[in-house]
Protein backbone atom coordinates (compact mmCIF):
# COMPACT_ATOMS: atom_id res chain seq x y z
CA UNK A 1 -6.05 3.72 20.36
CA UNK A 2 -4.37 3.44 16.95
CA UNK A 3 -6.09 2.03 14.18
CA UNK A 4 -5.04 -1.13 12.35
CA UNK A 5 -6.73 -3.48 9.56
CA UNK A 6 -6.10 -5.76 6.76
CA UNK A 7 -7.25 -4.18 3.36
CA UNK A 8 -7.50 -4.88 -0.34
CA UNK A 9 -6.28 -1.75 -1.79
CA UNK A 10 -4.62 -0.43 -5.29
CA UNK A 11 -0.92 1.17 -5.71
CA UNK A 12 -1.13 4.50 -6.94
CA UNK A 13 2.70 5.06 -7.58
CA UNK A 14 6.04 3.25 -6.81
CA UNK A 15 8.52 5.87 -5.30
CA UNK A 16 11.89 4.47 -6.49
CA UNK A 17 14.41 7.50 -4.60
CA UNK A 18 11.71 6.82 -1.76
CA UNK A 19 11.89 3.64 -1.93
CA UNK A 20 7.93 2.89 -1.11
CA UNK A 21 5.07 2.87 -2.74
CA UNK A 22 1.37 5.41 -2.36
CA UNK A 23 -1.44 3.06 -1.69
CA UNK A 24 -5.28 3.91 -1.81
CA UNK A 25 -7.09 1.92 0.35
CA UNK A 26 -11.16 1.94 -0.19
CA UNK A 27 -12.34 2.79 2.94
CA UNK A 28 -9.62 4.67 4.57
CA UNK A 29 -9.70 8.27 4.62
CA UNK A 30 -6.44 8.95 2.97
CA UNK A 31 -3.67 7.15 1.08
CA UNK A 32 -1.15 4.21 3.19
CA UNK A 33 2.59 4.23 2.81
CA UNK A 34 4.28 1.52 1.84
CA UNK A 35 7.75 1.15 2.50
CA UNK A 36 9.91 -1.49 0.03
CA UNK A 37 10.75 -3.33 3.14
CA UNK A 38 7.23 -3.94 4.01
CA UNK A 39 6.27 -5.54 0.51
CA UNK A 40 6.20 -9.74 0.83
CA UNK A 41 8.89 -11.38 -0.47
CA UNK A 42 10.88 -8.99 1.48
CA UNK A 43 12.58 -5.95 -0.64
CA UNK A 44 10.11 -6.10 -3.54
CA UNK A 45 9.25 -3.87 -5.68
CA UNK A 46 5.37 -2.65 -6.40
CA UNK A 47 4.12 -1.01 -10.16
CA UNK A 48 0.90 1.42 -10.54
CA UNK A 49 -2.21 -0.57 -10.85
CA UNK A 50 -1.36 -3.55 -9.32
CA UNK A 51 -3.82 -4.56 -6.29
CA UNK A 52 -2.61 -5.52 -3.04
CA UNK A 53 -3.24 -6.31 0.19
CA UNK A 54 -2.25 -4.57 2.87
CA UNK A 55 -1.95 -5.20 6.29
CA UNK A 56 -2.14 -1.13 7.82
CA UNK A 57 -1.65 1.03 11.00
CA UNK A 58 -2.86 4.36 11.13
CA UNK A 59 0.51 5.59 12.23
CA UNK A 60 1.77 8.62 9.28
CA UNK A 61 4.77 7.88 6.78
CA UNK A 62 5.94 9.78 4.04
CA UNK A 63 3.05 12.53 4.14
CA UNK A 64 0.48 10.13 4.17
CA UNK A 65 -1.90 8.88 7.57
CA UNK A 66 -1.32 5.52 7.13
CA UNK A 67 1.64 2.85 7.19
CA UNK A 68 1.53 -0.46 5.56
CA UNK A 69 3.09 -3.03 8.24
CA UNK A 70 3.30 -5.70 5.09
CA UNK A 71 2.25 -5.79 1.14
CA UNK A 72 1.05 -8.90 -0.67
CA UNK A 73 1.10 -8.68 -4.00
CA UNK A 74 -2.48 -9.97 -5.33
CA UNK A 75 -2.18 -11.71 -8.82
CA UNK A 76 -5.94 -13.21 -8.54
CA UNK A 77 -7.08 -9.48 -9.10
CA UNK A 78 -6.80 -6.63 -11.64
CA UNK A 79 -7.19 -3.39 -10.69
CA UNK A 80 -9.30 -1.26 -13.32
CA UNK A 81 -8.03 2.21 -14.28
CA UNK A 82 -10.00 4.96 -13.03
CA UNK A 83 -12.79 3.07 -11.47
């Protein structure tokens, strides 16, 4: 049975020749992909630092065990650096 969950997580890099974005997720044993066309409004574009949330699969993308299935950008939080 595959894996799925909503998650608050933190974007570690935006991939623009990928087009997606590295996500860690606190709690998941490795890092989510996040495709652009998963990122709410649709086609968006994510930066390092900013939190999210993330609605996930643990289906593998890009190197990474998990997919995000859709990104919400979360401007009521701050991520902070290195924490």
């Amino acid at each position: 049975m595959t894996r799925r969950g909503t998650s608050t997580g933190t974007v570690v890099r935006w991939d623009e020749q990928a087009r997606g974005a590295v996500v860690e997720v606190p709690g998941l044993p490795g890092d989510c992909w996040a495709d652009a066309a998963a990122v709410d409004p649709a086609g968006g574009t994510l930066r390092a630092g900013q939190v999210v949330t993330v609605d996930w699969v643990e289906e593998p993308a890009h190197g990474r065990p998990f997919r995000a299935v859709r990104v919400r950008r979360r401007e009521d939080l701050q991520a902070t650096p290195g924490a």
